[in-house]
Protein backbone atom coordinates (compact mmCIF):
# COMPACT_ATOMS: atom_id res chain seq x y z
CA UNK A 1 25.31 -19.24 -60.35
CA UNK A 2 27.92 -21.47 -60.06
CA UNK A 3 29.95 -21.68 -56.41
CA UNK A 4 33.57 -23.38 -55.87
CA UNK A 5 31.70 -25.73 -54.37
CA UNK A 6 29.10 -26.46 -56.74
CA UNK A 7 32.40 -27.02 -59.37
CA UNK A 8 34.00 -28.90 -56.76
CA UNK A 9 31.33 -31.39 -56.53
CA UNK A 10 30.76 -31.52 -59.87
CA UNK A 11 34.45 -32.22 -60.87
CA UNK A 12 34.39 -35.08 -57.85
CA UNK A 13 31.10 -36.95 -59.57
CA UNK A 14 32.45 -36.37 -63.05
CA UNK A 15 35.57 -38.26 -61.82
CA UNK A 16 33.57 -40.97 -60.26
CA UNK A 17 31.56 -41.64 -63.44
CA UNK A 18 34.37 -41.77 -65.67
CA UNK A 19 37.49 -42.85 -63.98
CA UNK A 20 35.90 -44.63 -61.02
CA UNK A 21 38.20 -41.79 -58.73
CA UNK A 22 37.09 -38.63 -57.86
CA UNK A 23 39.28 -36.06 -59.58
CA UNK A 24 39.04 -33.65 -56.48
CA UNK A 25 39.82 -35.77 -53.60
CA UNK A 26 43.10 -36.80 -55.88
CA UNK A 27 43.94 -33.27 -55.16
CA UNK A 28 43.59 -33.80 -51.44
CA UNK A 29 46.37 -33.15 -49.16
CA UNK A 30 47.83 -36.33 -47.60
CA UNK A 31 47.45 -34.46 -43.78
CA UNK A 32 45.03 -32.00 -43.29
CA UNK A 33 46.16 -28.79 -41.53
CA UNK A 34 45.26 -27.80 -37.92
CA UNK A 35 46.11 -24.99 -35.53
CA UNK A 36 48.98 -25.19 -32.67
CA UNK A 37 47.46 -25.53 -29.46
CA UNK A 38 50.37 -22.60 -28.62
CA UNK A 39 48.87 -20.27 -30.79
CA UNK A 40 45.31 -20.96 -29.70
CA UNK A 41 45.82 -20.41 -26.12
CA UNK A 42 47.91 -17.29 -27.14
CA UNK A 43 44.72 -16.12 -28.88
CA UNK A 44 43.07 -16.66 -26.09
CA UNK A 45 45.15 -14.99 -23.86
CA UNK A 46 45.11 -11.37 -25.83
CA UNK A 47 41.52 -11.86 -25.73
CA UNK A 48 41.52 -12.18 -22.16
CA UNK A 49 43.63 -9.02 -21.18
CA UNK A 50 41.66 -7.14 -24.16
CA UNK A 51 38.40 -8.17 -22.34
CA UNK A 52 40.10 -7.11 -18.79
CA UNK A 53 40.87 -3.88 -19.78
CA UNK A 54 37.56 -2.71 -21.65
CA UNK A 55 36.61 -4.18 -18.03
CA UNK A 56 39.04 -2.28 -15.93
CA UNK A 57 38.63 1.32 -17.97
CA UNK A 58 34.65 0.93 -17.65
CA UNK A 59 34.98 0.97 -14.06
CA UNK A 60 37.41 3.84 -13.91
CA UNK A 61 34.37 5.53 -15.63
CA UNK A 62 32.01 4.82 -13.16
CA UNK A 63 33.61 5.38 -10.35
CA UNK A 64 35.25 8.48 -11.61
CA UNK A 65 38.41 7.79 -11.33
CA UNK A 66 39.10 9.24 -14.53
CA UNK A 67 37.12 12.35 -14.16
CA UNK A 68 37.56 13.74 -17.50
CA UNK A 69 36.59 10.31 -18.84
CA UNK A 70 33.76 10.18 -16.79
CA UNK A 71 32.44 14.17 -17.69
CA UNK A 72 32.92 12.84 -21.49
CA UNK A 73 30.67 9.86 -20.98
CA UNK A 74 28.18 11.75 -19.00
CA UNK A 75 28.28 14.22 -21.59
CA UNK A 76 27.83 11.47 -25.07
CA UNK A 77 24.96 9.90 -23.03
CA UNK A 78 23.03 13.17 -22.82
CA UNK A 79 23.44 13.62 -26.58
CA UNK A 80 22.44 10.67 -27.29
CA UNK A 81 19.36 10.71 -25.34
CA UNK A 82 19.02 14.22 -26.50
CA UNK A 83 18.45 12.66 -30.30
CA UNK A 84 16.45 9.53 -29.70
């Protein structure tokens, strides 16, 4: 089973044999691409708050500040126990 990189390398040393130049890295971009550090750290950001609020709403649960929340919880962990 042939992969894309299997062909890949294949076209590259089939280059090099018969045109001393690889026929792939012809093909190469003249920059290579990269991410924005601005979108990175606003990656990083959503995963922050995202993280805080799974956070944030487990402790609501808890400390049953969310009673009906907390009564549902209470109530899936008895089921599940219930089946194991």
């Amino acid at each position: 089973m042939l992969t894309s990189f299997s062909v890949t390398a294949g076209l590259e040393v089939i280059g090099k044999v018969l045109f001393d130049d690889g026929l792939t890295s012809k093909m190469r971009p003249k920059k290579y691409w990269t991410v924005p550090k601005e979108s990175i750290a606003a990656s990083v950001d959503e995963i922050e708050q995202l993280l805080n609020f799974f956070v944030i709403e487990a402790q609501r649960i808890v400390y049953a500040e969310n009673i009906y929340a907390t009564i549902a919880v209470s109530r899936c962990t008895r089921i599940w126990y219930a089946h194991r």
